[in-house]
Protein backbone atom coordinates (compact mmCIF):
# COMPACT_ATOMS: atom_id res chain seq x y z
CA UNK A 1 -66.75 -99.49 129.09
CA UNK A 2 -69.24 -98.28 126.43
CA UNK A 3 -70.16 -94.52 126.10
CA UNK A 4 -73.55 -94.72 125.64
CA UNK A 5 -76.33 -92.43 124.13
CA UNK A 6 -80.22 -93.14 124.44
CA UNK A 7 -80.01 -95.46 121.79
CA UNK A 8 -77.49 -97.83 122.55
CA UNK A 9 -78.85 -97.47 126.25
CA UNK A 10 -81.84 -99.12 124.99
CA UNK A 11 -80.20 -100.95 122.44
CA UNK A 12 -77.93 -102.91 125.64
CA UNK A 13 -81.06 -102.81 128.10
CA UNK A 14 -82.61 -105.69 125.57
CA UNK A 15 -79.86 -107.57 125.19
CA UNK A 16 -79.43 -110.99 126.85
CA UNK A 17 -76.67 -109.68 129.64
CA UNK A 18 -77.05 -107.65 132.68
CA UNK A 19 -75.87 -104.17 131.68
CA UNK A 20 -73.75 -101.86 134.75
CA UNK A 21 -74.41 -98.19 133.69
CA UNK A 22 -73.07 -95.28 135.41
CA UNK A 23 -74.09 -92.20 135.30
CA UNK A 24 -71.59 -89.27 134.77
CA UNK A 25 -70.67 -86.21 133.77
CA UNK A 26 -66.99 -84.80 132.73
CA UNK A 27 -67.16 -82.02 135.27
CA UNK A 28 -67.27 -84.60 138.17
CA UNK A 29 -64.32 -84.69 139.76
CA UNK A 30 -65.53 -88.63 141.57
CA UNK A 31 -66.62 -90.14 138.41
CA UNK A 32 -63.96 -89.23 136.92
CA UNK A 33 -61.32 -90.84 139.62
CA UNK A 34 -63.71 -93.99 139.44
CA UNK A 35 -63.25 -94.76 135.86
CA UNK A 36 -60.08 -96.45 136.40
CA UNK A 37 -61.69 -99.13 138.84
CA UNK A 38 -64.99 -99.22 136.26
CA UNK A 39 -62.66 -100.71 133.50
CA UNK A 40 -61.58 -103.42 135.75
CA UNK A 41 -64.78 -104.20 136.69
CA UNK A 42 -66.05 -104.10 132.55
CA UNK A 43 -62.88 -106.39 131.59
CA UNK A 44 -63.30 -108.86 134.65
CA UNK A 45 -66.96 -109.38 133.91
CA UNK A 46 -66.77 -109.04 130.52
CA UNK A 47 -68.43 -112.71 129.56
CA UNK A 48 -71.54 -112.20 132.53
CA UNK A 49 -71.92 -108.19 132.52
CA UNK A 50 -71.99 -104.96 129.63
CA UNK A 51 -70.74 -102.03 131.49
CA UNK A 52 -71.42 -98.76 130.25
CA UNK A 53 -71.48 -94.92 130.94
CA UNK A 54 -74.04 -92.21 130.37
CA UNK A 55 -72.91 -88.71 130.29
CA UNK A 56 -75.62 -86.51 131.42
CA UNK A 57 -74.79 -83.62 129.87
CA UNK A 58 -75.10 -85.34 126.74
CA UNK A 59 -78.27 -87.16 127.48
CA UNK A 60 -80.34 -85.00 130.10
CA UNK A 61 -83.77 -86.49 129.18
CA UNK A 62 -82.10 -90.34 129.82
CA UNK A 63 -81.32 -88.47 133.02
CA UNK A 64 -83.95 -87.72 134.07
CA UNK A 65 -86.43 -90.45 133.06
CA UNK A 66 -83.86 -93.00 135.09
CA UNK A 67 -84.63 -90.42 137.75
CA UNK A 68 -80.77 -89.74 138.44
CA UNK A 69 -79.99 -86.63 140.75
CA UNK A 70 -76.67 -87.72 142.29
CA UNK A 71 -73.19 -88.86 140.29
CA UNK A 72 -71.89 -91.14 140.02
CA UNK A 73 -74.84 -93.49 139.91
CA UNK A 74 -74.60 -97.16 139.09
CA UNK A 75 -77.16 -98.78 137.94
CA UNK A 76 -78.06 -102.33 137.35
CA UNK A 77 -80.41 -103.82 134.68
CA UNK A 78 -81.51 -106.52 133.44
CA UNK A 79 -84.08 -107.55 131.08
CA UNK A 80 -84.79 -104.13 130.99
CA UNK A 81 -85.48 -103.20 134.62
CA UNK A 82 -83.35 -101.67 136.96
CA UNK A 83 -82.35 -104.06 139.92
CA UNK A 84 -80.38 -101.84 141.73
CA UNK A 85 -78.37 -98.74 142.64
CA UNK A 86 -75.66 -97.39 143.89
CA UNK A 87 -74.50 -93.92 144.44
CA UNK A 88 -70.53 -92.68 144.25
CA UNK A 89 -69.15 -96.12 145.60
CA UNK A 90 -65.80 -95.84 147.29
CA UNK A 91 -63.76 -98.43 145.61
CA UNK A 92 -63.40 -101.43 142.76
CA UNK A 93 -64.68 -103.68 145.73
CA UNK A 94 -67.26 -101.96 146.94
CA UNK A 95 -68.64 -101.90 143.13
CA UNK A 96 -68.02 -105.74 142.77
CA UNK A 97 -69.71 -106.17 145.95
CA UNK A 98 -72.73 -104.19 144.22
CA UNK A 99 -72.96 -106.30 141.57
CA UNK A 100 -72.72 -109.62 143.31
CA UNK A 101 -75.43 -108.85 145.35
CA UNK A 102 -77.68 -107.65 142.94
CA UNK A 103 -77.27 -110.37 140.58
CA UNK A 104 -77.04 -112.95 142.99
CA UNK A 105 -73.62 -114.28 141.91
């Protein structure tokens, strides 16, 4: 999973893959318990998918232009555009379930 600031958010949002961000902060007690499950997720779909995190304490304007106001948030993109969302999912397959809908795989 790649900590990401604005910059590489950007950077990974025009790249060629569909990028999995979540949104986070190190006070949340949930995204915290989630992370194990997210590095699954990064290393299983590691040659289809970037996965990525976004603290928003460090990056409060990225925040709020992706118009986040719950954590964890998961978001999907690709070619730049959000597909999808979801907010504090409750497992690993509830998150793979997220991204095989929303990319249609």
């Amino acid at each position: 999973m790649i900590p990401m600031n604005d910059k590489l958010f950007t950077q990974h949002l025009q790249g060629s893959k569909p990028v999995l961000v979540e949104f986070w902060a190190p006070w949340c007690v949930y995204c915290r318990r989630i992370i194990p499950a997210l590095n699954k997720i990064a290393e299983q779909y590691r040659d289809i998918l970037t996965v990525g995190k976004v603290n928003i304490d460090d990056e409060p304007q990225l925040a709020q232009r992706e118009q986040i106001e719950v954590i964890p948030t998961l978001i999907i993109y690709k070619d730049g555009q959000a597909l999808g969302s979801i907010v504090a999912p409750e497992s690993k397959a509830r998150i793979e379930q997220f991204i095989q809908e929303t990319l249609g795989i």
